[in-house]
Protein backbone atom coordinates (compact mmCIF):
# COMPACT_ATOMS: atom_id res chain seq x y z
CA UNK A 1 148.83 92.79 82.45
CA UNK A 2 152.13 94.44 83.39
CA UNK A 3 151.57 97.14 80.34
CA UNK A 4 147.90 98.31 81.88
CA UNK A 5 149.60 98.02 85.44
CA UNK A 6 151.89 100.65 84.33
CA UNK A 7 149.32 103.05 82.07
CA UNK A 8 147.04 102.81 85.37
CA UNK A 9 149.90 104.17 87.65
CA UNK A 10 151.09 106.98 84.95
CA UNK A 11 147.62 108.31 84.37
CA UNK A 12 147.09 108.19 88.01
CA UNK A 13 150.03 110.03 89.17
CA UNK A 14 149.42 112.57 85.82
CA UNK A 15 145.64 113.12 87.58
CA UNK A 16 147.11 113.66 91.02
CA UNK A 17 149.85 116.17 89.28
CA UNK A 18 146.41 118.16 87.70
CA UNK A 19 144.16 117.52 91.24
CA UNK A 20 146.64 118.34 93.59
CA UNK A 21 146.20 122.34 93.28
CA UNK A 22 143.21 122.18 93.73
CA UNK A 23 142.56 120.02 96.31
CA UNK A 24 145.62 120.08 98.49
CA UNK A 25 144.94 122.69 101.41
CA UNK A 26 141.68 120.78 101.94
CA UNK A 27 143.08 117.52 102.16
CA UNK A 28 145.27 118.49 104.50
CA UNK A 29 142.78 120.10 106.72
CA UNK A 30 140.93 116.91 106.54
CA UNK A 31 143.41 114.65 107.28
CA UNK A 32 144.78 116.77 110.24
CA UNK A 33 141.09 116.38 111.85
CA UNK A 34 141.00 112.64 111.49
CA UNK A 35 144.30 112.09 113.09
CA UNK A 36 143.89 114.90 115.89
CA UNK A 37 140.55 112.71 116.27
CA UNK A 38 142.68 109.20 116.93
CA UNK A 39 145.19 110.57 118.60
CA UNK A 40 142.32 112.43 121.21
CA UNK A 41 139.83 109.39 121.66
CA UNK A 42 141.56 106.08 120.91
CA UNK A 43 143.84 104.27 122.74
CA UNK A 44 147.57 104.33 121.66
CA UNK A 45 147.08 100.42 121.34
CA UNK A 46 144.66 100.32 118.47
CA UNK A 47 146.84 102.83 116.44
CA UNK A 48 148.59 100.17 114.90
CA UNK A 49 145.85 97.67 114.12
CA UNK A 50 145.30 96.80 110.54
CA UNK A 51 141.93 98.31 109.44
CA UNK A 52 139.15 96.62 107.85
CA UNK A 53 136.88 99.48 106.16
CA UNK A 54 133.52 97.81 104.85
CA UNK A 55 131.83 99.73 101.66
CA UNK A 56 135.00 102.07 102.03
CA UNK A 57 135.56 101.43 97.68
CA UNK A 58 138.18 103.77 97.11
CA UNK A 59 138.01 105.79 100.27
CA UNK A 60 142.05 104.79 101.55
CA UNK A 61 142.14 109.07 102.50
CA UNK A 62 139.65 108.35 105.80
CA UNK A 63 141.11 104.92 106.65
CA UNK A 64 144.81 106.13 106.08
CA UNK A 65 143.80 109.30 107.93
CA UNK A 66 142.21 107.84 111.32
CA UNK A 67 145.03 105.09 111.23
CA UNK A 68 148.68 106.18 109.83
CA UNK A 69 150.35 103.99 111.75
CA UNK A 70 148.58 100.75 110.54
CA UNK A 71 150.25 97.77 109.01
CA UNK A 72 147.45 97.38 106.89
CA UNK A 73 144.40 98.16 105.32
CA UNK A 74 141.33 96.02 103.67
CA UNK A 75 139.20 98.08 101.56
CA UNK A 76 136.39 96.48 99.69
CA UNK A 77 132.97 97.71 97.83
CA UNK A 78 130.54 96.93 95.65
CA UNK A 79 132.14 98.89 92.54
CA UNK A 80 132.95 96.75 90.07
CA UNK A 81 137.04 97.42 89.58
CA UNK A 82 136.44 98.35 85.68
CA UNK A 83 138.51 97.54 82.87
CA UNK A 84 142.33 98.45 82.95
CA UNK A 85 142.46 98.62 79.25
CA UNK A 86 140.99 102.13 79.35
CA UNK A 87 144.01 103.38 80.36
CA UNK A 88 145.75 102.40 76.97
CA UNK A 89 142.91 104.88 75.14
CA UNK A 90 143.48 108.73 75.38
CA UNK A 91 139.66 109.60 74.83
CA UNK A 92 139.30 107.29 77.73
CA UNK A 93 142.07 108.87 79.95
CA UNK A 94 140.05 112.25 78.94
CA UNK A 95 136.68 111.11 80.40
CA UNK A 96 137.89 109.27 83.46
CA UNK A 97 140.33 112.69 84.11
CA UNK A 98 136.90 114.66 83.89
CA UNK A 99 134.60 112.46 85.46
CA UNK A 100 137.40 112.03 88.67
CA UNK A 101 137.62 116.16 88.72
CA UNK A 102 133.68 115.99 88.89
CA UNK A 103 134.09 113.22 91.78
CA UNK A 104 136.66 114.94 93.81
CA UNK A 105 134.62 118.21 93.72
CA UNK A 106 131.65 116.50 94.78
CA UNK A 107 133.58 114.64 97.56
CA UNK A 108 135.22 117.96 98.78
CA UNK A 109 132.20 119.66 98.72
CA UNK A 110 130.49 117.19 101.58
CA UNK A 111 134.24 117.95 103.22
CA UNK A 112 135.64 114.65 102.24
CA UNK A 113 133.21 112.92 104.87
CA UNK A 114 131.52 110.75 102.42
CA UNK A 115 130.75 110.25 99.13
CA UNK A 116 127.97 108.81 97.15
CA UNK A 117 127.86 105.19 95.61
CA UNK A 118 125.58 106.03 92.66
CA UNK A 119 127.12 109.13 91.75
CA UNK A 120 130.20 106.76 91.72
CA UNK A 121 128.34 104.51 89.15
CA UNK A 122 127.33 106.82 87.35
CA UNK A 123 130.24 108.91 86.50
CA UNK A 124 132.40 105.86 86.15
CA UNK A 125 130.61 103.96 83.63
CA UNK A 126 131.47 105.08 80.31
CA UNK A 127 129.40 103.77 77.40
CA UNK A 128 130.22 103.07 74.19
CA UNK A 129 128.64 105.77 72.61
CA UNK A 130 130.67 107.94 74.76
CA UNK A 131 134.24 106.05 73.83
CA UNK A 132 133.51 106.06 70.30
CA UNK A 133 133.47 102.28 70.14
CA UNK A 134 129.49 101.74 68.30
């Protein structure tokens, strides 16, 4: 609903707000090699192409980084999207906040190259025990 919509955006932009410090200098770095990369060893005429990324999940930094100019971009995984109701749940917000810091870290760490589909599962599937909810 409209409500979650919204909760999902604010906690999202609150997490970038807290991430952002600490991750900015080597995002940048990253995303200045991908694009020196298109703009060295493609040709100007696929620059624009929309970009289908295959088991990206949530990776939009690499296909947004090797293709700026794009009109568009299909992402898809295997994830499971989750439930948006989260977001309405503080304790919630709190583990998805610390499970995303342990996500980023992990992703910086192999230099934003790749990241790792069951360490994806894993830290993104809260259980009940863990939200209080038995």
């Amino acid at each position: 609903d409209a409500a979650a919509t919204e909760r999902a955006n604010n906690f999202s932009k609150w997490t970038w707000a807290l991430l952002k410090p600490l991750f900015e200098n080597s995002l940048v770095q990253r995303l200045e090699t991908l694009r020196n990369f298109t703009q060295s060893q493609l040709p100007p005429r696929l620059h624009r192409l929309p970009v289908l990324y295959p088991f990206s999940g949530a990776d939009l930094l690499t296909a947004h980084g090797l293709f700026p100019q794009a009109k568009r971009y299909v992402l898809f995984s295997s994830l499971p999207i989750g439930d948006a109701s989260c977001f309405a749940s503080k304790l919630c917000q709190r583990l998805t906040s610390k499970r995303l810091l342990g996500f980023w870290q992990n992703w910086r760490w192999h230099k934003y190259a790749w990241t790792e589909t069951n360490l994806m599962n894993d830290m993104f599937v809260f259980s009940s025990k863990e939200l209080n909810m038995t």
